[in-house]
N, C-alpha and C. Protein backbone atom coordinates (compact mmCIF):
# COMPACT_ATOMS: atom_id res chain seq x y z
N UNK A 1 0.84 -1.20 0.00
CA UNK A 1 0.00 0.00 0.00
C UNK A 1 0.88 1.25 0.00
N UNK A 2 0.81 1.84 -0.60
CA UNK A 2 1.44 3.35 -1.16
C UNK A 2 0.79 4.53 0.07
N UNK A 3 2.05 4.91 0.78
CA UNK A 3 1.81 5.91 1.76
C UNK A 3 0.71 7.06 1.40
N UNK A 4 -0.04 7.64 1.77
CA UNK A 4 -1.10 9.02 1.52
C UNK A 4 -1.22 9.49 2.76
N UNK A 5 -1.15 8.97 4.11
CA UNK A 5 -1.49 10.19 4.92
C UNK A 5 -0.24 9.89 5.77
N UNK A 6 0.79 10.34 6.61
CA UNK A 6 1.61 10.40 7.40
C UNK A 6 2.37 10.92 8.65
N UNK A 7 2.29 10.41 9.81
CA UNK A 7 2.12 11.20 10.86
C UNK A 7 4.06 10.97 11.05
N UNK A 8 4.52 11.88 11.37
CA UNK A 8 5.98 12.23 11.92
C UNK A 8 5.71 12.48 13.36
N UNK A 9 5.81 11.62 14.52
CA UNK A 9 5.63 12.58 15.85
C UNK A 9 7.45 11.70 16.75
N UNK A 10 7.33 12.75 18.09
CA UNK A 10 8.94 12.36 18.64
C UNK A 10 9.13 13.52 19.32
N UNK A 11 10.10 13.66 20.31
CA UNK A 11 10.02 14.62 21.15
C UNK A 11 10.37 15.77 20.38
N UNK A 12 10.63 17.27 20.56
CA UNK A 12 11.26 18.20 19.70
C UNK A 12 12.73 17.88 19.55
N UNK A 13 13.48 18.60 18.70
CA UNK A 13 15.11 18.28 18.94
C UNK A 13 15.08 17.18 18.20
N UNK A 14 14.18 16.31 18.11
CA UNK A 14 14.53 14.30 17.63
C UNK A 14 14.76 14.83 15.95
N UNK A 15 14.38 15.47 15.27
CA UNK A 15 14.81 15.10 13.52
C UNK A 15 13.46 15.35 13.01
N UNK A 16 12.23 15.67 13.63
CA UNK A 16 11.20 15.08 12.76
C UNK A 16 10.81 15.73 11.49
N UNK A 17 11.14 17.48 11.57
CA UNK A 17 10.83 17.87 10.57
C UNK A 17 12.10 17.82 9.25
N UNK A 18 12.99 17.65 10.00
CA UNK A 18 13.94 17.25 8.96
C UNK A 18 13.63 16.00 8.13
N UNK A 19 13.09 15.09 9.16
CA UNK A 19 12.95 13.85 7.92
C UNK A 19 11.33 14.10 6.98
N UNK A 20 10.80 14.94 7.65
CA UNK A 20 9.40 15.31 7.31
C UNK A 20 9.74 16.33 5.66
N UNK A 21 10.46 16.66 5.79
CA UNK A 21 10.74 17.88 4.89
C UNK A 21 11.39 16.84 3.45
N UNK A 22 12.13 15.70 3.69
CA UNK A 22 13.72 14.95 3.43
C UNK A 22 12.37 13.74 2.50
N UNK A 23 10.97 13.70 3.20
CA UNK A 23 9.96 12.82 2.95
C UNK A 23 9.09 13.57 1.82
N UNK A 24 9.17 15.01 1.93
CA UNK A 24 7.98 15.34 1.45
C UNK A 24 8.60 15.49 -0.02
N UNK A 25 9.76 16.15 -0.24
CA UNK A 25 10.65 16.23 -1.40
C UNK A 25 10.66 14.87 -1.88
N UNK A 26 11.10 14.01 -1.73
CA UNK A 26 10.77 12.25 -2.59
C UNK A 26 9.92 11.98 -2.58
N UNK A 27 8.59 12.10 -2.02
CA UNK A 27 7.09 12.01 -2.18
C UNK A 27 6.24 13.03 -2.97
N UNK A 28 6.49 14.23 -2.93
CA UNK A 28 5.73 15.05 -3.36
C UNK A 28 4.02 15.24 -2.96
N UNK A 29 4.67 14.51 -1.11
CA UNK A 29 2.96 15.01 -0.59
C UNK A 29 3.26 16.46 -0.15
N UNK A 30 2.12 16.38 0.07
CA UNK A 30 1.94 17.83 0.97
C UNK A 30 2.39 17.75 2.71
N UNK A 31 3.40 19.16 2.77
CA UNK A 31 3.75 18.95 4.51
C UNK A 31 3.18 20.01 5.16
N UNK A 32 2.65 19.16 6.19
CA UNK A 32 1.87 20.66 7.17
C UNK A 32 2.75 20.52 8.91
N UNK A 33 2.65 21.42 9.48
CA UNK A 33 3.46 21.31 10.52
C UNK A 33 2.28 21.88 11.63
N UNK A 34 2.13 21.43 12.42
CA UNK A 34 1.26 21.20 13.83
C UNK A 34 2.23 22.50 14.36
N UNK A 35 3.02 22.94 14.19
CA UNK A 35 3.61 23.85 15.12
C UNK A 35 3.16 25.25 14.22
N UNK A 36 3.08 25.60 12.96
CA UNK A 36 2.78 26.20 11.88
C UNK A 36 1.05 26.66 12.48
N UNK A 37 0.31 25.37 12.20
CA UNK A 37 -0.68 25.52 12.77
C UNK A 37 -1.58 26.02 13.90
N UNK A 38 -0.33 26.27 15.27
CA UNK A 38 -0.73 26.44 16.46
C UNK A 38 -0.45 28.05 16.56
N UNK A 39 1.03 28.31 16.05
CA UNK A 39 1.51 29.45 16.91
C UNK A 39 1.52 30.30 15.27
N UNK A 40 0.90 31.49 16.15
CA UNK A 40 1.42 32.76 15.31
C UNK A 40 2.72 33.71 15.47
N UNK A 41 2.73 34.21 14.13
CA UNK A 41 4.22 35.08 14.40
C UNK A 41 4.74 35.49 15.53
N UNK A 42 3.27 36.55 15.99
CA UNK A 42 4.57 36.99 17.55
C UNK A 42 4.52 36.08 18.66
N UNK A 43 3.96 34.82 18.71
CA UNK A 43 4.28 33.83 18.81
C UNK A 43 3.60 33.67 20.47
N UNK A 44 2.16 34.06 19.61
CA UNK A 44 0.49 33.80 20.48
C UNK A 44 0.03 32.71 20.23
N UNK A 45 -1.07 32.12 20.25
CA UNK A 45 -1.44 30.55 19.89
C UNK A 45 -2.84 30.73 19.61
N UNK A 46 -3.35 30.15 18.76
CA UNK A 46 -4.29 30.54 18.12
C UNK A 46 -5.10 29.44 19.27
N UNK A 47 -6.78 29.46 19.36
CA UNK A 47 -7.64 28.96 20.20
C UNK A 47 -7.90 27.96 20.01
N UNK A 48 -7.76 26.60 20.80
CA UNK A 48 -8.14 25.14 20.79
C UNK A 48 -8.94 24.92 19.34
N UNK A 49 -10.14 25.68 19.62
CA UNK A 49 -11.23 25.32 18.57
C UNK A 49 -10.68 25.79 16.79
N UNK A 50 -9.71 26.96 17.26
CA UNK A 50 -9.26 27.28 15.33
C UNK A 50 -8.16 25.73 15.06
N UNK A 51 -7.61 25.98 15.98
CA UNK A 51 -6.15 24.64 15.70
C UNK A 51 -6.83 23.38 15.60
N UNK A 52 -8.40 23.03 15.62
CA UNK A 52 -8.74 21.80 16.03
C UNK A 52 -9.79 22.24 14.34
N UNK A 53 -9.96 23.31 13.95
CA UNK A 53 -10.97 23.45 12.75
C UNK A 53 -10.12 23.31 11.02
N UNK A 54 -8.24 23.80 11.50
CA UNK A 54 -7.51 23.88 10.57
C UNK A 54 -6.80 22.17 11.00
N UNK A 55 -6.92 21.52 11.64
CA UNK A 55 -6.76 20.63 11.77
C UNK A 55 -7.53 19.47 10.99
N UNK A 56 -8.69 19.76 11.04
CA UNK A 56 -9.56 18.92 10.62
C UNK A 56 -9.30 19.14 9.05
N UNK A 57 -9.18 20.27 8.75
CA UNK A 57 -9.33 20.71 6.83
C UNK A 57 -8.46 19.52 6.53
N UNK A 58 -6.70 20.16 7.40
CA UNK A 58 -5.81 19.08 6.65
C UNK A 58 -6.11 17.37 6.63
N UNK A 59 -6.61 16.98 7.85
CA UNK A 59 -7.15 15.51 7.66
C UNK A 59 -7.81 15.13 6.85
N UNK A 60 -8.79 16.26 6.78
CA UNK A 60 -10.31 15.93 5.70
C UNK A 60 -9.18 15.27 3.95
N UNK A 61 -7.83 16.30 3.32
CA UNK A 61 -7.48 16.24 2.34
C UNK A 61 -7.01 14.79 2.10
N UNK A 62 -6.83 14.28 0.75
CA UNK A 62 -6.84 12.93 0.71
C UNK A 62 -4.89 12.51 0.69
N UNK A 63 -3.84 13.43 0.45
CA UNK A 63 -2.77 12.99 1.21
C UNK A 63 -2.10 14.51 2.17
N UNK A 64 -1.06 13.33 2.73
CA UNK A 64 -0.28 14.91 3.78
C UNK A 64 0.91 14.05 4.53
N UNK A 65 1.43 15.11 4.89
CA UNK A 65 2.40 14.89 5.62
C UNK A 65 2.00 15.88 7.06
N UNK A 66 2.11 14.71 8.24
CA UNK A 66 1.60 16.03 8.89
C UNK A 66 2.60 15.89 10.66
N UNK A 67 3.16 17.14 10.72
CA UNK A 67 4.94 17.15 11.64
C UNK A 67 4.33 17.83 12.75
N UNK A 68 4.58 16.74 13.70
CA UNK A 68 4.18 17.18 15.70
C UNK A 68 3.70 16.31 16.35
N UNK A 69 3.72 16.77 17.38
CA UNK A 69 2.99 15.79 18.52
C UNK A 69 1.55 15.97 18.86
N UNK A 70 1.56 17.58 19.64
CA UNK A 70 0.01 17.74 19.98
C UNK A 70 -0.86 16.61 20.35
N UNK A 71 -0.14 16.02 21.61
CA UNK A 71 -0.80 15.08 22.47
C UNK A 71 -2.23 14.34 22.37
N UNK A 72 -2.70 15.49 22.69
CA UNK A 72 -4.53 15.74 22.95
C UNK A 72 -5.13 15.23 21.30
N UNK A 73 -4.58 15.67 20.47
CA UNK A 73 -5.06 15.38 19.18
C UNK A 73 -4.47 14.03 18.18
N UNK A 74 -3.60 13.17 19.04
CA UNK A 74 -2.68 12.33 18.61
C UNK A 74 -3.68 11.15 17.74
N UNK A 75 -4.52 10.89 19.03
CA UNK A 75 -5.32 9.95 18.90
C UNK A 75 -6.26 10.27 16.91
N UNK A 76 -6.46 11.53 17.00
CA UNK A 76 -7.55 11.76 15.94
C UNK A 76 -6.78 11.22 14.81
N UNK A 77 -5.69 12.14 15.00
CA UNK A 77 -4.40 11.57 13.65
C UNK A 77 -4.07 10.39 13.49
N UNK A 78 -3.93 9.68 13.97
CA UNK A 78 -3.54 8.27 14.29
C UNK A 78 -4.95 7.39 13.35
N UNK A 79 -5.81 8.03 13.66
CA UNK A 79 -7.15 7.48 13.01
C UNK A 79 -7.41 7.65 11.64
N UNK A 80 -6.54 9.08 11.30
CA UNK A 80 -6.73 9.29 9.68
C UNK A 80 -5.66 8.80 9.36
N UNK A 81 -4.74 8.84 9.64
CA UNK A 81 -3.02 8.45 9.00
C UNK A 81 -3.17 6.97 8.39
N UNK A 82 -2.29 6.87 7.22
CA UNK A 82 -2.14 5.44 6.86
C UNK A 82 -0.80 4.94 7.14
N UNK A 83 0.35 5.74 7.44
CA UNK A 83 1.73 5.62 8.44
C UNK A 83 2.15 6.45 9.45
N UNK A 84 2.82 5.79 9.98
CA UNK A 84 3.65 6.69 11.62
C UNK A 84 4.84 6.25 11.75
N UNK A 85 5.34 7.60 11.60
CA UNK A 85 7.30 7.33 11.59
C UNK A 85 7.49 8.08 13.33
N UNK A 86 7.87 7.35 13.92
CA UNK A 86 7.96 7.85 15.41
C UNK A 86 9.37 7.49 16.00
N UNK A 87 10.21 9.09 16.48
CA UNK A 87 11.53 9.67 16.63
C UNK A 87 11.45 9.22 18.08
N UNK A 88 11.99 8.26 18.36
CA UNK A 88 12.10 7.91 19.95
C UNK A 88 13.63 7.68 20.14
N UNK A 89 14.09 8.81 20.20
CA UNK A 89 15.82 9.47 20.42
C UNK A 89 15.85 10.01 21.73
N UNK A 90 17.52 9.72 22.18
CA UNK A 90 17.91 9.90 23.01
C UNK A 90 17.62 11.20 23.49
N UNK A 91 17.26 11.87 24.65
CA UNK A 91 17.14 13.25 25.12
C UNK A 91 18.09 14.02 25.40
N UNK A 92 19.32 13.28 25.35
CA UNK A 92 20.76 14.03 24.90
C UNK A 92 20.66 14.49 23.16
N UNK A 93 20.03 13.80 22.55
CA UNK A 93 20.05 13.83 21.38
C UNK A 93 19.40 15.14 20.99
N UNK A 94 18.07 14.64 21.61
CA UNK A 94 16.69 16.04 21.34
C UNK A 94 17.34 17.33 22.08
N UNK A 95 18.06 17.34 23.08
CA UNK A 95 18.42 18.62 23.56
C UNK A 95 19.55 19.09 22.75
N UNK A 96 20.47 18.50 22.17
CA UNK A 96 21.26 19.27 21.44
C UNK A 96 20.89 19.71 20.27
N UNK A 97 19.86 18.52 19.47
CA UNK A 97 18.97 19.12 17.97
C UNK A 97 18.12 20.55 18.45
N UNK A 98 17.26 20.88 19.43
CA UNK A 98 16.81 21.69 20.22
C UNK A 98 18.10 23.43 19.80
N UNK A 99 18.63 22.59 20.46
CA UNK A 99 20.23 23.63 20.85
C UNK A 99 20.35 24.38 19.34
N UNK A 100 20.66 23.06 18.65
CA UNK A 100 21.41 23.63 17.33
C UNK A 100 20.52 25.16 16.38
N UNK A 101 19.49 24.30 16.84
CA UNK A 101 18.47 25.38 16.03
C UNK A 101 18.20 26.87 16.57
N UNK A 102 18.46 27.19 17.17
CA UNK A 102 18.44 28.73 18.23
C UNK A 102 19.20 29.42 16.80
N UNK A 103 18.70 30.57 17.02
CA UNK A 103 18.96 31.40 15.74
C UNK A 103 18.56 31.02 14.43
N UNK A 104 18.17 30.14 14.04
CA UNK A 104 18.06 29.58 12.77
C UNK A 104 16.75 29.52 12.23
N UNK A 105 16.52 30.20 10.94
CA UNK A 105 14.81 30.23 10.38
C UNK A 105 14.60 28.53 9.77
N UNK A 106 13.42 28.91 10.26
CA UNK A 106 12.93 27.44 10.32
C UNK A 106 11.58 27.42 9.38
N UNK A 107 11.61 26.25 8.01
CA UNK A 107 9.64 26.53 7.66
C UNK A 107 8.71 25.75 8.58
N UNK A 108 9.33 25.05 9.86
CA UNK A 108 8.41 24.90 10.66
C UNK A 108 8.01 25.62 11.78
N UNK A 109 8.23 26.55 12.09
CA UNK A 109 7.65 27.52 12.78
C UNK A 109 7.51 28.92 12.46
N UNK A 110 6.98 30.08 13.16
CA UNK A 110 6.52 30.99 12.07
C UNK A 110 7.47 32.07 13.29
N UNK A 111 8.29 31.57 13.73
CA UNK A 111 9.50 32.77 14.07
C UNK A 111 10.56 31.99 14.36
N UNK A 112 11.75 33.16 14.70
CA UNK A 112 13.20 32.13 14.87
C UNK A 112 13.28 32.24 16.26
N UNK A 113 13.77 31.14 17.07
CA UNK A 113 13.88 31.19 18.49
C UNK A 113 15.44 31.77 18.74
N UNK A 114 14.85 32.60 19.47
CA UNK A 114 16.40 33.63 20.22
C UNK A 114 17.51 32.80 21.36
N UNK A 115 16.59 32.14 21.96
CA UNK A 115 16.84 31.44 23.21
C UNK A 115 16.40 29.79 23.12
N UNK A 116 17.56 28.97 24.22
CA UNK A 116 16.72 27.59 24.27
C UNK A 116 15.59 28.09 25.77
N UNK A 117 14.20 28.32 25.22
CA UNK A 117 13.72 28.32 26.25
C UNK A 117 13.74 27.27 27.71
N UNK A 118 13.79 27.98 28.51
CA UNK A 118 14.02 26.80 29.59
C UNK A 118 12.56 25.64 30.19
N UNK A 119 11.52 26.52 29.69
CA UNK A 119 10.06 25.58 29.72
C UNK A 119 10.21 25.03 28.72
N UNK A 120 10.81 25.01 27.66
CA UNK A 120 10.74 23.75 26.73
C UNK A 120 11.94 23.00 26.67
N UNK A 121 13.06 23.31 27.86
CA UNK A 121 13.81 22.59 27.40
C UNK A 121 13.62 22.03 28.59
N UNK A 122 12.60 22.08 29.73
CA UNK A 122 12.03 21.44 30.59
C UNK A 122 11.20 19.94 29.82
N UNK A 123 10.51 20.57 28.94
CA UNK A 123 9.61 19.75 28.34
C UNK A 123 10.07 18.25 27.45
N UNK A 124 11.46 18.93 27.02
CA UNK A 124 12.62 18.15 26.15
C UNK A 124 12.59 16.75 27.20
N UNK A 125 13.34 17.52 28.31
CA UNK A 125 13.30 16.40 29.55
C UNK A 125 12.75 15.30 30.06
N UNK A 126 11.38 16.08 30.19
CA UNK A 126 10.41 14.99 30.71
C UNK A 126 9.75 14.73 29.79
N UNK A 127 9.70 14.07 28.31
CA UNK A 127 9.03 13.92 27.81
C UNK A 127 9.28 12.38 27.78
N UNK A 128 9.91 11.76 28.01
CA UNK A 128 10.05 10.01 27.43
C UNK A 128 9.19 9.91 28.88
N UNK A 129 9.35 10.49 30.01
CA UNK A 129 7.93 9.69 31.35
C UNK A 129 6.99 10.58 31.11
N UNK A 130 7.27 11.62 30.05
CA UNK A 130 5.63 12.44 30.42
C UNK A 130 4.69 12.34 29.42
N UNK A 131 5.70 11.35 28.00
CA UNK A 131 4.94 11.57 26.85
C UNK A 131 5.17 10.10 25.87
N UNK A 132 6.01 9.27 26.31
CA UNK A 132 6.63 8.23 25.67
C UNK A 132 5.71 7.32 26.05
N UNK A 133 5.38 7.00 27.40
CA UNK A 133 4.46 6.05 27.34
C UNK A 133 2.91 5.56 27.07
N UNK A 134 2.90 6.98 26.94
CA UNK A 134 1.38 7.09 26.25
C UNK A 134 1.28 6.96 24.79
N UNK A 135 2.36 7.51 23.99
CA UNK A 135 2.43 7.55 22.75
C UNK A 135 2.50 5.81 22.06
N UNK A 136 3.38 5.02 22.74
CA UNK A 136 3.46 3.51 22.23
C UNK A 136 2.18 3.09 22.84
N UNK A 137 1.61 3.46 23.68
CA UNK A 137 0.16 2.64 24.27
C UNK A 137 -0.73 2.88 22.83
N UNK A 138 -0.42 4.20 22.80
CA UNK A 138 -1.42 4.33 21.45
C UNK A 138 -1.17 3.89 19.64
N UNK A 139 0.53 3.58 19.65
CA UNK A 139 0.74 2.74 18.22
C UNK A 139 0.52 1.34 18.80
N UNK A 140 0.33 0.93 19.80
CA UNK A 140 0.23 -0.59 20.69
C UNK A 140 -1.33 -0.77 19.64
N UNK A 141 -2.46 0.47 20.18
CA UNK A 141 -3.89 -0.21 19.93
C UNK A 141 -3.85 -0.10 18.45
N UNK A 142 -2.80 0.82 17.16
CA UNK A 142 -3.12 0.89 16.44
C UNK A 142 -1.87 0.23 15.20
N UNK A 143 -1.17 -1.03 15.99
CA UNK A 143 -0.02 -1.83 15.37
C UNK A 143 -0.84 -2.53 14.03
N UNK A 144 -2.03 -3.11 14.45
CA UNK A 144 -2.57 -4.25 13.17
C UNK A 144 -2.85 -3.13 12.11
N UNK A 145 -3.29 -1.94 12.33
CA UNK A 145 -4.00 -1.00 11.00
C UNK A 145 -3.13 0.21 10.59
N UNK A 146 -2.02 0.11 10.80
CA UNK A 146 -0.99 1.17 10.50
C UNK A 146 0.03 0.53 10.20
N UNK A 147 0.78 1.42 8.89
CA UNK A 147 2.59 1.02 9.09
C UNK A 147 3.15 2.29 10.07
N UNK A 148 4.05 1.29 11.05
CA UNK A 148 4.59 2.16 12.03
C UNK A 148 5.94 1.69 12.18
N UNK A 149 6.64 3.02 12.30
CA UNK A 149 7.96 2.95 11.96
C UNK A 149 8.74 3.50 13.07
N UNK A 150 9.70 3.08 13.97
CA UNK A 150 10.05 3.71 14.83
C UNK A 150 11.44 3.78 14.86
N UNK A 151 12.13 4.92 14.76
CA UNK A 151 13.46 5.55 14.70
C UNK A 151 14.16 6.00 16.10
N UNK A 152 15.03 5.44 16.59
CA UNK A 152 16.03 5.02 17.94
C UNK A 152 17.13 6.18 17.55
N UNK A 153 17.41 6.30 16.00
CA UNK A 153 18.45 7.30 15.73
C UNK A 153 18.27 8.08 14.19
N UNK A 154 18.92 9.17 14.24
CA UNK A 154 18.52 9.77 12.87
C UNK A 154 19.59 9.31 11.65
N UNK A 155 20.38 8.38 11.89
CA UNK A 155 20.85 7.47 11.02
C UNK A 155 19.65 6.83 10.49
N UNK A 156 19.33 5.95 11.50
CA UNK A 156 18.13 4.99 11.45
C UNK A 156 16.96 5.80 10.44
N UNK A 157 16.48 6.99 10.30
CA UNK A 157 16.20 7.19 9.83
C UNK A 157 16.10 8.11 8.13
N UNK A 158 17.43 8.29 8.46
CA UNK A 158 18.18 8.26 6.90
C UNK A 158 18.30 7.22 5.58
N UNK A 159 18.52 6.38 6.85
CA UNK A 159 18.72 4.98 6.06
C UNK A 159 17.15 4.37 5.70
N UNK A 160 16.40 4.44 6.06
CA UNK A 160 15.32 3.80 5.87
C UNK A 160 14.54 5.11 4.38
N UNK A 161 14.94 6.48 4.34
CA UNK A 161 14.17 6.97 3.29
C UNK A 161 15.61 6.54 2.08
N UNK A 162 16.39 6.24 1.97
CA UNK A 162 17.95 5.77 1.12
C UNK A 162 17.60 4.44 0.52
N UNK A 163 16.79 3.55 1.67
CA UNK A 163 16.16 2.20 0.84
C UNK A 163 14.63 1.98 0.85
N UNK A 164 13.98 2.70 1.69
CA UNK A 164 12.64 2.47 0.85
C UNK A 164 11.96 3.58 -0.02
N UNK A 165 13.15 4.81 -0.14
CA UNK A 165 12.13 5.43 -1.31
C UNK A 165 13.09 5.43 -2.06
């Protein structure tokens, strides 16, 4: 079965939009970014209900690429997606990918970060006990009806778009 909808999720820092971006160029789907979606320029957040209405458009479309976590909404995605490439990297790893990017324009977010904020690099932290085990509970219920792909390193995931696309 030929990929059409595709979820990239993994802590921040892990690679995802890099391989999301690295995916969308040899595919020629469409990439949308959950972080794109949430935050505006001066870098306010648009209201549950808009992020959950522009959310829905992109699901509704018949392919995508679609880059983030957004917890609360994992489950919905998971339901439209026909694959899940999931960045479960070291948090030494995610904090220095994190790191690297400070100063640097990014097309996944809609400003450049000045600083490693320290609430998100809180978040970097606790995310494999605050966010890891919920996330495999939920490719657990959805192993038989998804291809799910899970990346330990961003080799690992180099190598896998080098031989399967």
């Amino acid at each position: 079965m030929k990929m059409k909808r595709i979820l990239v999720i993994g802590s921040p820092g892990s690679g995802k939009s890099t391989f999301s971006r690295k995916l969308r160029d040899r595919t020629g789907l469409p990439l949308f970014y959950l972080d794109q979606i949430f935050h505006n320029p001066d870098k306010t957040t648009v209201s549950r209900e808009e992020f959950d209405e522009k959310l829905s458009a992109v699901l509704a479309q018949e392919q995508w690429i679609l880059d983030g976590n957004y917890h609360r909404t994992l489950p919905r995605r998971l339901e439209s997606c026909t694959d899940v490439f999931f960045f479960d990297l070291p948090v030494e790893t995610c904090l220095e990918g994190a790191a690297s990017r400070i100063g640097q324009e990014r097309e996944d977010m809609p400003w450049t970060e000045e600083e490693f904020d320290p609430e998100f690099r809180q978040y970097i932290l606790d995310f494999p006990k605050d966010q890891l085990p919920e996330i495999y509970k939920l490719l657990e219920e959805y192993s038989n009806k998804k291809t799910i792909t899970v990346f330990h390193s961003r080799e690992e995931a180099d190598e896998w778009l080098t031989v399967s696309l």
